[in-house]
PDB file of N, CA and C in Angstrom:
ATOM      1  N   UNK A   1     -41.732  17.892 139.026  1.00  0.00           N
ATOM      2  CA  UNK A   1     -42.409  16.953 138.163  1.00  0.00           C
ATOM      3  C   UNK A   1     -43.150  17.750 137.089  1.00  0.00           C
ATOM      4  N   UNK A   2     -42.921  17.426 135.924  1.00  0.00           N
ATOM      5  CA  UNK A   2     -44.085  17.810 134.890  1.00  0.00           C
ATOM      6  C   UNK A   2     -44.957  18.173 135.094  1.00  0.00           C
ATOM      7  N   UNK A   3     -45.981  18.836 134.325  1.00  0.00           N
ATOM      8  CA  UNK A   3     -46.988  19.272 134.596  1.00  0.00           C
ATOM      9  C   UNK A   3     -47.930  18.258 134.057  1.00  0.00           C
ATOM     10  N   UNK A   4     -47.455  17.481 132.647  1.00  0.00           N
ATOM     11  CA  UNK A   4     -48.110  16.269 131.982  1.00  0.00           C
ATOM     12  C   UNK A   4     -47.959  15.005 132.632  1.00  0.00           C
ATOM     13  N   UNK A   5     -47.079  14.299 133.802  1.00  0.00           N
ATOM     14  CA  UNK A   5     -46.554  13.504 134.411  1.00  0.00           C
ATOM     15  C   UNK A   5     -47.411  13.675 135.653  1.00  0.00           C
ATOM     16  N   UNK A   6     -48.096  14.713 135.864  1.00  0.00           N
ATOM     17  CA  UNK A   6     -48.970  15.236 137.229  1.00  0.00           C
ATOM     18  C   UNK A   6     -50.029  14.806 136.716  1.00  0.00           C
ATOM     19  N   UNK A   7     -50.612  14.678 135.391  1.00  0.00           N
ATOM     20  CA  UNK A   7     -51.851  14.920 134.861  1.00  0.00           C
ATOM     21  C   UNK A   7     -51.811  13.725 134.770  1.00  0.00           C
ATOM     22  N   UNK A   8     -50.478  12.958 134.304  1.00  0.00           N
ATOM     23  CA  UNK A   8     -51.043  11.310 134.378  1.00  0.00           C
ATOM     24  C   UNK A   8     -51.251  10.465 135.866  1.00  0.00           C
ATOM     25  N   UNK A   9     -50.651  11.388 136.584  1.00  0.00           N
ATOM     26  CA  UNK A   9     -50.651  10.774 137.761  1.00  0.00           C
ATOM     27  C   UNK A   9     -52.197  11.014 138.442  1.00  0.00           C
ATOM     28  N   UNK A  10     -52.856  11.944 138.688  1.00  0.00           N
ATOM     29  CA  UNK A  10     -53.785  12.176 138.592  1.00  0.00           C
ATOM     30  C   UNK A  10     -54.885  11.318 138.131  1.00  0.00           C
ATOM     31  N   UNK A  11     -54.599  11.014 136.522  1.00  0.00           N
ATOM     32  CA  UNK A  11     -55.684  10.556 135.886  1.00  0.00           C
ATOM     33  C   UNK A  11     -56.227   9.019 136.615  1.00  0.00           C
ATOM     34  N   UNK A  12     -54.475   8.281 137.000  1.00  0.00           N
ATOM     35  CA  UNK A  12     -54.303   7.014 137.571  1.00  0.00           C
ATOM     36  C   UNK A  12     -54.824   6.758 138.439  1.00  0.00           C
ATOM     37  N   UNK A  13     -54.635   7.854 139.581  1.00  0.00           N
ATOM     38  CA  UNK A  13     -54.876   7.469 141.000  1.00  0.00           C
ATOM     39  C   UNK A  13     -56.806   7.942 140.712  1.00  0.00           C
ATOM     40  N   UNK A  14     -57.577   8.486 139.378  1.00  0.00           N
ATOM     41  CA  UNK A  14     -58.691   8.797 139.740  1.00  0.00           C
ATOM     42  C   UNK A  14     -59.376   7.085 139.556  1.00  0.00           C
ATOM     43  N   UNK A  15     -58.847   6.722 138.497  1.00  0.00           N
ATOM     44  CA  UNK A  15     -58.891   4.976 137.467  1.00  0.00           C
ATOM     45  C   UNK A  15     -59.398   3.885 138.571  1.00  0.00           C
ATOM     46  N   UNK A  16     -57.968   3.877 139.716  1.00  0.00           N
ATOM     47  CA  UNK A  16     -58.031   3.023 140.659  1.00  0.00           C
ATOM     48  C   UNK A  16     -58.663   3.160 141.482  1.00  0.00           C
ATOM     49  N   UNK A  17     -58.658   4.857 142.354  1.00  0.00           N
ATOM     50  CA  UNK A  17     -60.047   4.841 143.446  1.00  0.00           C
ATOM     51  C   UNK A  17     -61.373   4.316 142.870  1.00  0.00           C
ATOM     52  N   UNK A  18     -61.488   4.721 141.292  1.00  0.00           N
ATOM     53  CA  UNK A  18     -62.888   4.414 141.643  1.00  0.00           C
ATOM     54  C   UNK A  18     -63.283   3.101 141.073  1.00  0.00           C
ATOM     55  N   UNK A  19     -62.068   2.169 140.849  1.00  0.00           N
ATOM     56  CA  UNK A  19     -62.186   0.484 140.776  1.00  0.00           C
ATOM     57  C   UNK A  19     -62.164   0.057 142.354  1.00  0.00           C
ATOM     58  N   UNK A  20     -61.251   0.792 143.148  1.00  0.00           N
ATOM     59  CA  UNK A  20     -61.302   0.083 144.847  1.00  0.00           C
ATOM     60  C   UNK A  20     -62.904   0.346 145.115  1.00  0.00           C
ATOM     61  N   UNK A  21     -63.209   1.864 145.236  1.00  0.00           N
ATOM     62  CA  UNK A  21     -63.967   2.158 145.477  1.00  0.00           C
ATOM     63  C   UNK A  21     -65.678   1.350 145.246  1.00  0.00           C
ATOM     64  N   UNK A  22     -65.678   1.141 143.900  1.00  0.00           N
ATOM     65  CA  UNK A  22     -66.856   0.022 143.475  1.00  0.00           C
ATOM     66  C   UNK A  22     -66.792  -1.151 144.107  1.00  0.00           C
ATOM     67  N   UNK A  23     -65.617  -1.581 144.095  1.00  0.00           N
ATOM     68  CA  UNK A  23     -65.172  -3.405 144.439  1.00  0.00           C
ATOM     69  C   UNK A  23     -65.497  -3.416 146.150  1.00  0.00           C
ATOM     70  N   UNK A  24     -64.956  -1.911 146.759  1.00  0.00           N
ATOM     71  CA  UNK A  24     -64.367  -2.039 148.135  1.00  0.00           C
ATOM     72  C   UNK A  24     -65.262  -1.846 149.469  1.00  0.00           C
ATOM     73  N   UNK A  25     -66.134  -0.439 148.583  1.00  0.00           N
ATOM     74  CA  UNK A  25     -66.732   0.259 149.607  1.00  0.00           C
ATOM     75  C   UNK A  25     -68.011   0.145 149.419  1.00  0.00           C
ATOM     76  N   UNK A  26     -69.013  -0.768 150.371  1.00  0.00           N
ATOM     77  CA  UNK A  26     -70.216  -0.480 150.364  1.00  0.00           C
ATOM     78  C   UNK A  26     -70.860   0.281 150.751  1.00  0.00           C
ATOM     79  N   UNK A  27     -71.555   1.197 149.867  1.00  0.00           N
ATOM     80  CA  UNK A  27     -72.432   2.036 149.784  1.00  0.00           C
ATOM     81  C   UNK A  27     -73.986   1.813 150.783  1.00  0.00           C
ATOM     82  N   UNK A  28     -74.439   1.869 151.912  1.00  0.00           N
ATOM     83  CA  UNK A  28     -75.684   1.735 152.132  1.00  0.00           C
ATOM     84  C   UNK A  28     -76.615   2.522 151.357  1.00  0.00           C
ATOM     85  N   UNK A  29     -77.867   2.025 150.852  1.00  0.00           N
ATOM     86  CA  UNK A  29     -79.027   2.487 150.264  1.00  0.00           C
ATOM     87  C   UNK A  29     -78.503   2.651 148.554  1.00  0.00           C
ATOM     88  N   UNK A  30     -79.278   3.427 147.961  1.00  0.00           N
ATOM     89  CA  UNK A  30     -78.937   3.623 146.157  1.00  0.00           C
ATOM     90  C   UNK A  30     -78.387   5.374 145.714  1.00  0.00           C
ATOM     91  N   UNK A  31     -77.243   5.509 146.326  1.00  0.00           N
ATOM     92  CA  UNK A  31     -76.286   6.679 145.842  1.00  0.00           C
ATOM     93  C   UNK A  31     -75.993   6.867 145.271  1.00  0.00           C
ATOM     94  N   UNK A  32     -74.727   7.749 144.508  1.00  0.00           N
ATOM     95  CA  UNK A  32     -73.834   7.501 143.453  1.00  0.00           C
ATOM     96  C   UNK A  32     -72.478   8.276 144.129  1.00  0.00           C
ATOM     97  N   UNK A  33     -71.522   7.669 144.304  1.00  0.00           N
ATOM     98  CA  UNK A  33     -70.451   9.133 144.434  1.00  0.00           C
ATOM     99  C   UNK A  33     -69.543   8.657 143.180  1.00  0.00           C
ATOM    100  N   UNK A  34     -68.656   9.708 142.723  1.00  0.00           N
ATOM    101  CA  UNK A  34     -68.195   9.484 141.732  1.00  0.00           C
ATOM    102  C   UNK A  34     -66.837  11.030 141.871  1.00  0.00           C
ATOM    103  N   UNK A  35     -66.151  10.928 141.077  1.00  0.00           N
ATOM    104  CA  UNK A  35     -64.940  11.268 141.138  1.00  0.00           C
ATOM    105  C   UNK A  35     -64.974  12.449 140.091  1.00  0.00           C
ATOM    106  N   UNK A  36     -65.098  13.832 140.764  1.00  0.00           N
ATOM    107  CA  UNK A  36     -65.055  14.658 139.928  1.00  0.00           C
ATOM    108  C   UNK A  36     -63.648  15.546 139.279  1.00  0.00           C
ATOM    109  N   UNK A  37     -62.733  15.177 140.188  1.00  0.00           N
ATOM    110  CA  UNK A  37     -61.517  15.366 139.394  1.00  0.00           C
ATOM    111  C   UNK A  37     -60.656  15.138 141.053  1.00  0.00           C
ATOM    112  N   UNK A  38     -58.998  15.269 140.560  1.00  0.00           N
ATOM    113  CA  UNK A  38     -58.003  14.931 141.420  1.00  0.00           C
ATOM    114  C   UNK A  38     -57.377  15.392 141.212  1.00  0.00           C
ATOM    115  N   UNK A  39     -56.321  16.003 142.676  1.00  0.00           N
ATOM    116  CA  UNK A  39     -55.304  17.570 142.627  1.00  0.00           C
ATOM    117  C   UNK A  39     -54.122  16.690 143.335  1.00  0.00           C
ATOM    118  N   UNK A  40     -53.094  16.252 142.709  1.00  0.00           N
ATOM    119  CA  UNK A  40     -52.047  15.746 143.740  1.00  0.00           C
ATOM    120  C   UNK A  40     -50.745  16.705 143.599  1.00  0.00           C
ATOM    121  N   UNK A  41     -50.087  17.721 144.485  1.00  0.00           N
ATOM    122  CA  UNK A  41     -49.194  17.905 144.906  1.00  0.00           C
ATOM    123  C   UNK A  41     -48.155  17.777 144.686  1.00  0.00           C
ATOM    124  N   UNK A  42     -47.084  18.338 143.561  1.00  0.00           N
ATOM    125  CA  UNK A  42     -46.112  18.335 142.660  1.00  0.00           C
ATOM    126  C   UNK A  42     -44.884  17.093 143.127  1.00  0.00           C
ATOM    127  N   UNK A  43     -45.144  17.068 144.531  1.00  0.00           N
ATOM    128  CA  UNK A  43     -44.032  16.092 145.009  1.00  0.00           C
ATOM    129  C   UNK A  43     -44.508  15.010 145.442  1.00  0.00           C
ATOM    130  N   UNK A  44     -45.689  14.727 144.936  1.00  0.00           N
ATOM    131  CA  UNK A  44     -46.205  13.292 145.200  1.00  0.00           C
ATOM    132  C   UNK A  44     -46.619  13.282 146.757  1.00  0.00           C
ATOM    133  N   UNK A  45     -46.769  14.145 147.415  1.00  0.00           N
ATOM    134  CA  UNK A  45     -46.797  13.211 149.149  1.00  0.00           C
ATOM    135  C   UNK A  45     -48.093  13.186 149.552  1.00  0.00           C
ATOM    136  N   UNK A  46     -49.176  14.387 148.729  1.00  0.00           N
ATOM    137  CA  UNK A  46     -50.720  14.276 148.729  1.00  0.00           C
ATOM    138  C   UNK A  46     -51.634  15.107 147.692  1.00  0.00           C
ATOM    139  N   UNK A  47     -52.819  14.261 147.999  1.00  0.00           N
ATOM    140  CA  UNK A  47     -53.543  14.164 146.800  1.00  0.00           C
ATOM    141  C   UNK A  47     -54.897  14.393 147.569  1.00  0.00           C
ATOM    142  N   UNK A  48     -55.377  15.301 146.485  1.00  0.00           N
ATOM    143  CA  UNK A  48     -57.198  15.427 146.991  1.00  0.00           C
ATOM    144  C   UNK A  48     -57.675  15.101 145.837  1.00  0.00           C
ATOM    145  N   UNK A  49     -58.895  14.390 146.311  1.00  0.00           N
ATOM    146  CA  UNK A  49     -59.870  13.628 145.488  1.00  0.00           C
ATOM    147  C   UNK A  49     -61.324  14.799 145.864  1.00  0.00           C
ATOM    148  N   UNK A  50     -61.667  15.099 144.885  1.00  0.00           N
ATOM    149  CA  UNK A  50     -63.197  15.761 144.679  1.00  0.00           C
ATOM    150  C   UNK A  50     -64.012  14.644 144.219  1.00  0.00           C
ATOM    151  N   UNK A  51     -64.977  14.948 145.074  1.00  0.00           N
ATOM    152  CA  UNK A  51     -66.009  13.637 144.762  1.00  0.00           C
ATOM    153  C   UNK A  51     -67.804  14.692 144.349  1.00  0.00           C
ATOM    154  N   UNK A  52     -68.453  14.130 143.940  1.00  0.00           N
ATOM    155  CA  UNK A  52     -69.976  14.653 143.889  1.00  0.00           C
ATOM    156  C   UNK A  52     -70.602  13.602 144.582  1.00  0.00           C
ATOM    157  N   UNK A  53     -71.281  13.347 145.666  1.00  0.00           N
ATOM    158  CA  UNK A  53     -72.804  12.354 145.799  1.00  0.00           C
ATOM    159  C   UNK A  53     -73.737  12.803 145.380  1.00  0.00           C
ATOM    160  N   UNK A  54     -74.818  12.093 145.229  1.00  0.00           N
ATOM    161  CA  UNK A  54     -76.201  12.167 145.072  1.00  0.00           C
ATOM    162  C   UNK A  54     -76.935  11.044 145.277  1.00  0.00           C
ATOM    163  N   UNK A  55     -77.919  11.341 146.105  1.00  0.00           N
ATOM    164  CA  UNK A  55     -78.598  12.907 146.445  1.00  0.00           C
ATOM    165  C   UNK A  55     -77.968  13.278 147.399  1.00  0.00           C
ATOM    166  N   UNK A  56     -77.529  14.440 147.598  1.00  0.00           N
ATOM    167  CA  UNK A  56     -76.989  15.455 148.022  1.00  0.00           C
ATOM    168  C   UNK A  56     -77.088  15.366 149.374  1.00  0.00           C
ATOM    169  N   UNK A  57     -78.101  14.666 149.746  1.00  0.00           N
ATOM    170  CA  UNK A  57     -78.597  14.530 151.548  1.00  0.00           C
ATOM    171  C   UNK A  57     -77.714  13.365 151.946  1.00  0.00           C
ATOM    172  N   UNK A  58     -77.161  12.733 150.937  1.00  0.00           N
ATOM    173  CA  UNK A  58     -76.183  11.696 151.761  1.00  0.00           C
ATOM    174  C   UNK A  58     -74.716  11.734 151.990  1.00  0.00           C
ATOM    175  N   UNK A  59     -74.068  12.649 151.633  1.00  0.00           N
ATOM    176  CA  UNK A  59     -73.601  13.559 151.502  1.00  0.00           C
ATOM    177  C   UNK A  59     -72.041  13.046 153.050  1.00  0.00           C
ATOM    178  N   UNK A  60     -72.836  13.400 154.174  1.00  0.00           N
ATOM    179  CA  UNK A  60     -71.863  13.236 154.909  1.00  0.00           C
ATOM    180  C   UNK A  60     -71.773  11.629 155.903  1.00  0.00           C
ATOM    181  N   UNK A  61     -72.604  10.991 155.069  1.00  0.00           N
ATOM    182  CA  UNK A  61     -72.638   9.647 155.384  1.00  0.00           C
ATOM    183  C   UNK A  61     -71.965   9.050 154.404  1.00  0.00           C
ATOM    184  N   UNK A  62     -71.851   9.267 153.107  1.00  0.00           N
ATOM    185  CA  UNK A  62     -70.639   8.788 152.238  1.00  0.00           C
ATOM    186  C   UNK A  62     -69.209   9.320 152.503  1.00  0.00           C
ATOM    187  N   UNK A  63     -68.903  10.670 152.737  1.00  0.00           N
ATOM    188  CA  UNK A  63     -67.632  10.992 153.370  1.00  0.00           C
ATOM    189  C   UNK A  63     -67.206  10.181 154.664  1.00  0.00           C
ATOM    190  N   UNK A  64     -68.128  10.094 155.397  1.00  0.00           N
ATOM    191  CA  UNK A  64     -67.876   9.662 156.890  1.00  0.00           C
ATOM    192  C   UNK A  64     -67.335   7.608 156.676  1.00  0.00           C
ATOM    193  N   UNK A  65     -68.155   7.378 155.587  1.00  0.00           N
ATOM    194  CA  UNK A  65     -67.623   5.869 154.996  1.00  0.00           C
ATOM    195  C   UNK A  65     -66.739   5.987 154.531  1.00  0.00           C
ATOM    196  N   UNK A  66     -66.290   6.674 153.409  1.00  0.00           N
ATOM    197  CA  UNK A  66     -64.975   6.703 153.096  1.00  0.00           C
ATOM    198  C   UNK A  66     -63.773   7.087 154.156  1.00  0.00           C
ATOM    199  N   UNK A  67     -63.925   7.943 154.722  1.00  0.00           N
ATOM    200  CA  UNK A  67     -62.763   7.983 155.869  1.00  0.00           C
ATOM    201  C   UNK A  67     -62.502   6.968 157.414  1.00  0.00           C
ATOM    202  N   UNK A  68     -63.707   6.183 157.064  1.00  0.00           N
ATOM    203  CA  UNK A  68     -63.548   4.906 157.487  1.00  0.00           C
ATOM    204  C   UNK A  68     -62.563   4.248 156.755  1.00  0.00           C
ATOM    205  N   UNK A  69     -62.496   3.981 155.686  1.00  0.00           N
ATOM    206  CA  UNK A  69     -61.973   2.931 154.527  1.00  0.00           C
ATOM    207  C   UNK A  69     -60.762   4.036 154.362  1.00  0.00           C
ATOM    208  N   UNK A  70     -60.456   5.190 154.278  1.00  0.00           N
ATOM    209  CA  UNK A  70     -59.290   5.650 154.179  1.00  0.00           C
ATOM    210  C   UNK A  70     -57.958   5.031 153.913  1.00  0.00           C
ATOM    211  N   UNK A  71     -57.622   4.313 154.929  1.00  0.00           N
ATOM    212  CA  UNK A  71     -56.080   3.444 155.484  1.00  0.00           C
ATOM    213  C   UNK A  71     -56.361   2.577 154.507  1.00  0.00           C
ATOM    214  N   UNK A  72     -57.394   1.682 154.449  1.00  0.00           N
ATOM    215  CA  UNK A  72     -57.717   0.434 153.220  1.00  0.00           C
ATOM    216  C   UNK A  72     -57.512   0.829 151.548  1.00  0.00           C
ATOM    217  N   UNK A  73     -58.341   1.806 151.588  1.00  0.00           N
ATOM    218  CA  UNK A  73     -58.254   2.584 149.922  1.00  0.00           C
ATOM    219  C   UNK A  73     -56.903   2.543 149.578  1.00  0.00           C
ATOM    220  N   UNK A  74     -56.047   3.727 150.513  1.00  0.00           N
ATOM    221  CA  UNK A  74     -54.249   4.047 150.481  1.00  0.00           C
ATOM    222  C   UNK A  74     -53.963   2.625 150.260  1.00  0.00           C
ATOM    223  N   UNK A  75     -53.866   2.097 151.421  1.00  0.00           N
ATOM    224  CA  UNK A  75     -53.031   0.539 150.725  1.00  0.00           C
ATOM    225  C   UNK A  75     -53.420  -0.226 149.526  1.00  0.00           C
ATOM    226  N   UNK A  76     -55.072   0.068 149.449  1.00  0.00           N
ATOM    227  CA  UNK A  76     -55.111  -0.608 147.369  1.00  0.00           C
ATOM    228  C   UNK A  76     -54.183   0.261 146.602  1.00  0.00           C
ATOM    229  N   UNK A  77     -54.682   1.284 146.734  1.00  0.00           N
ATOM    230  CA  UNK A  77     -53.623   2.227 145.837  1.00  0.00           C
ATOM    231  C   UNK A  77     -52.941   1.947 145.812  1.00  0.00           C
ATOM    232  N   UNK A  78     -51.780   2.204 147.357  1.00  0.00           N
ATOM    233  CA  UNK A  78     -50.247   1.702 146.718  1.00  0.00           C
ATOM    234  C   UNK A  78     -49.473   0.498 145.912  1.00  0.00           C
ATOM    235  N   UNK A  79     -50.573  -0.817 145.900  1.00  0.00           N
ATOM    236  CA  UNK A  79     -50.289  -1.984 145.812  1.00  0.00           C
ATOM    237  C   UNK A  79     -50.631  -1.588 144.415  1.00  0.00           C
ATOM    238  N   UNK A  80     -51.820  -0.996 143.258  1.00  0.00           N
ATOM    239  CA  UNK A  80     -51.863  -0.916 142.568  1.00  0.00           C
ATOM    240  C   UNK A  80     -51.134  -0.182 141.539  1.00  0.00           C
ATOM    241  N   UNK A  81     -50.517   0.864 142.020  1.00  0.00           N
ATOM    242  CA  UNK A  81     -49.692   1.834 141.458  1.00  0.00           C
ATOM    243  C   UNK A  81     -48.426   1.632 141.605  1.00  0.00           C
ATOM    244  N   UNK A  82     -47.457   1.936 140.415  1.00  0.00           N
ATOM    245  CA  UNK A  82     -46.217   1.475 140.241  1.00  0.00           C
ATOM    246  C   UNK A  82     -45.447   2.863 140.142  1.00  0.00           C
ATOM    247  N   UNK A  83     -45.650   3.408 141.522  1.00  0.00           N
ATOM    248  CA  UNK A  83     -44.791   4.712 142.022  1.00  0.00           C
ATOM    249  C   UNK A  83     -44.233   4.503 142.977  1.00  0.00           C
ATOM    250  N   UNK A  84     -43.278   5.712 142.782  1.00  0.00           N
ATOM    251  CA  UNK A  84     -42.201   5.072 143.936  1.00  0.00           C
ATOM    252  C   UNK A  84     -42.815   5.841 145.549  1.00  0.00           C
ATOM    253  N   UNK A  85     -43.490   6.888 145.115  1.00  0.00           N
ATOM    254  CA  UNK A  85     -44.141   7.240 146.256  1.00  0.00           C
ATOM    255  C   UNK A  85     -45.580   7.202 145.880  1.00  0.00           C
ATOM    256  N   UNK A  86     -47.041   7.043 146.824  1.00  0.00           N
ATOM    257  CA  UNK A  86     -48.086   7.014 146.315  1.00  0.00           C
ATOM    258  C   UNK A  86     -48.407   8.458 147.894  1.00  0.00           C
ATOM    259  N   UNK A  87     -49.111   9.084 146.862  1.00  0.00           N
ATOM    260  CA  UNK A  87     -49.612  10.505 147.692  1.00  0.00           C
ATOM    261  C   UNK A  87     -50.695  10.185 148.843  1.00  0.00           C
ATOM    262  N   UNK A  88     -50.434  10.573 149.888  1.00  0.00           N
ATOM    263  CA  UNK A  88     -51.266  10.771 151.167  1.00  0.00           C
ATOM    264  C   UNK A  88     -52.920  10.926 150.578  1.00  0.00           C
ATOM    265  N   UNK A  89     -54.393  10.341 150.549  1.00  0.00           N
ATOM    266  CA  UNK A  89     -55.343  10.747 150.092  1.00  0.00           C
ATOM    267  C   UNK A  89     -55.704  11.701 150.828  1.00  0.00           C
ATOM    268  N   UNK A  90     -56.500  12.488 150.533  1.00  0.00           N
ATOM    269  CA  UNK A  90     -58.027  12.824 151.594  1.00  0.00           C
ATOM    270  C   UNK A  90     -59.040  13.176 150.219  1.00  0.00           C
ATOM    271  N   UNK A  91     -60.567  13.219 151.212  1.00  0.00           N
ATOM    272  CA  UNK A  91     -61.269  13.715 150.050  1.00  0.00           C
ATOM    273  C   UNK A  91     -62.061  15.248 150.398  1.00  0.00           C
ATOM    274  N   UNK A  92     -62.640  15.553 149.552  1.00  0.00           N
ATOM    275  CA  UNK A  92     -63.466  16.914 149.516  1.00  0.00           C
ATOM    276  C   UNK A  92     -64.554  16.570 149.001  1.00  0.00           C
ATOM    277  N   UNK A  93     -65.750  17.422 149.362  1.00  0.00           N
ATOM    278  CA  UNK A  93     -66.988  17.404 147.938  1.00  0.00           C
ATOM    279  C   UNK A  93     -67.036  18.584 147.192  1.00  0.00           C
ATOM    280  N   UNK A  94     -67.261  18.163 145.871  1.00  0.00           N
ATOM    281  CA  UNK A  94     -67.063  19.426 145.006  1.00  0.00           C
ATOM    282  C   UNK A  94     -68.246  19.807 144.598  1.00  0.00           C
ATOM    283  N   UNK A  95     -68.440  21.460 145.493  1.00  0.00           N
ATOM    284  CA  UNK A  95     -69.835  22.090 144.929  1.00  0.00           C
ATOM    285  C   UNK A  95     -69.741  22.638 144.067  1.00  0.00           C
ATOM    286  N   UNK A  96     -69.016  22.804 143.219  1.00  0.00           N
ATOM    287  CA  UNK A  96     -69.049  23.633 141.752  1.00  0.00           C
ATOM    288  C   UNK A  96     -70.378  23.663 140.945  1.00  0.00           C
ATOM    289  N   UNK A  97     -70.643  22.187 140.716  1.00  0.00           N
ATOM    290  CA  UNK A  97     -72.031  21.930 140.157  1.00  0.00           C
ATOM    291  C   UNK A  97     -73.543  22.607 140.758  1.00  0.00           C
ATOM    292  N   UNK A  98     -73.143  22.547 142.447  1.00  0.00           N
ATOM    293  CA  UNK A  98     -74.689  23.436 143.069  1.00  0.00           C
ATOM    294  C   UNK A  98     -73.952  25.014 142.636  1.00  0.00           C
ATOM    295  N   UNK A  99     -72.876  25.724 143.085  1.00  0.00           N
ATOM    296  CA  UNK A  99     -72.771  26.688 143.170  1.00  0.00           C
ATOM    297  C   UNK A  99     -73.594  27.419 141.289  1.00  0.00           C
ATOM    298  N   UNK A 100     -72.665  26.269 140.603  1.00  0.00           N
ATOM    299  CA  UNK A 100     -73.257  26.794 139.217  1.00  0.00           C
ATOM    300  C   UNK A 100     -74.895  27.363 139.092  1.00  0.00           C
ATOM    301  N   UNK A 101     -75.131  26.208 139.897  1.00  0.00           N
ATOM    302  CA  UNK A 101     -76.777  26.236 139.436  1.00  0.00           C
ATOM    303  C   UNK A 101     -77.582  27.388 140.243  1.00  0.00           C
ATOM    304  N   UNK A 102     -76.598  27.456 141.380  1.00  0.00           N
ATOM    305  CA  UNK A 102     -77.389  28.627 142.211  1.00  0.00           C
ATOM    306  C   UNK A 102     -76.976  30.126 141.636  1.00  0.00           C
ATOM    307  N   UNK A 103     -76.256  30.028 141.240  1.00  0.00           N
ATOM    308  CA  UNK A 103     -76.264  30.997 140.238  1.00  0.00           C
ATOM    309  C   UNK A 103     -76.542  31.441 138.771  1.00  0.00           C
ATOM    310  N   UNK A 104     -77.137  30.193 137.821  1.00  0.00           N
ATOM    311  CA  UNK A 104     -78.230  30.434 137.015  1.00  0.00           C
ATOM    312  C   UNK A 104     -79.552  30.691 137.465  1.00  0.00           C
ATOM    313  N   UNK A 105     -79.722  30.330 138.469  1.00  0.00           N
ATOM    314  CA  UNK A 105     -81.126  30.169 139.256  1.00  0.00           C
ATOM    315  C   UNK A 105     -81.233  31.895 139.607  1.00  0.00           C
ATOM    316  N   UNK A 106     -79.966  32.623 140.489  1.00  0.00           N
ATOM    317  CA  UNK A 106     -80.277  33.848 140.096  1.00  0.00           C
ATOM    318  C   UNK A 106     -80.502  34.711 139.313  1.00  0.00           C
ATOM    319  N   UNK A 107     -79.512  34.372 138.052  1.00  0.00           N
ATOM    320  CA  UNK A 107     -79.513  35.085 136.791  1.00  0.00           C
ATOM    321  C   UNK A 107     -80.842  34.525 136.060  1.00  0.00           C
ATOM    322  N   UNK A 108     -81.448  33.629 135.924  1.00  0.00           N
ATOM    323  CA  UNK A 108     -82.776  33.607 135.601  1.00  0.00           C
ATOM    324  C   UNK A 108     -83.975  34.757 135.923  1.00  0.00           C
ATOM    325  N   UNK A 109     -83.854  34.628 137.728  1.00  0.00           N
ATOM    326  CA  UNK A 109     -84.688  35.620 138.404  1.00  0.00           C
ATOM    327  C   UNK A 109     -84.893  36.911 137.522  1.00  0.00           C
ATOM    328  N   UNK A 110     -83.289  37.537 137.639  1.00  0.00           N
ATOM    329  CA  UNK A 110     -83.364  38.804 137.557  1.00  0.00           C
ATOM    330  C   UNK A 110     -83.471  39.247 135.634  1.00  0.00           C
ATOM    331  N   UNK A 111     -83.667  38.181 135.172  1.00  0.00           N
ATOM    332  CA  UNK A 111     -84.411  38.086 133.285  1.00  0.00           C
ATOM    333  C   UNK A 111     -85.337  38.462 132.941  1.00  0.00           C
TER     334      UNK A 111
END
């Protein structure tokens, strides 16, 4: 598959999780998770979703909801998407954003 045909596929499946996701999955208390980018697998069969929460302490109570809703999400997806295969989900959290910061936070120090 393309490399631009990956990128749209990608972009799609980020569109719809996070329309199921708003519509689907209730959130207990005032969070945010949100969709920091999506890696699906040249042959379509799976896909990782990077997510950020905040605050950060809720962290594995929003993962632990979503992989509740897992099986539910997949089937919006597939119903929404007009592929002939729709990729296996799972998710990750993406620390890029703390790692960044913990490392300005050093390079500050040593200024």
């Amino acid at each position: 598959m393309t490399s631009h045909r990956l990128s749209q596929v990608n972009k799609l499946i980020q569109e719809e999780f996070n329309l199921i996701v708003l519509r689907e999955v209730e959130f207990p208390g005032s969070y945010l998770v949100t969709v920091e980018k999506v890696e699906t697998a040249p042959d379509l069969k799976h896909c990782l979703i990077w997510l950020s929460v905040l605050p950060i302490n809720f962290r594995k109570e929003a993962m632990a909801l979503l992989k509740k809703n897992q099986r539910k999400i997949q089937s919006m997806l597939f119903k929404k998407m007009f592929l002939k295969f729709v990729p296996k989900i799972s998710f990750r959290i993406d620390e890029s954003e703390e790692k960044a910061d913990r490392i300005n936070r050093i390079l500050d120090k040593h200024n």
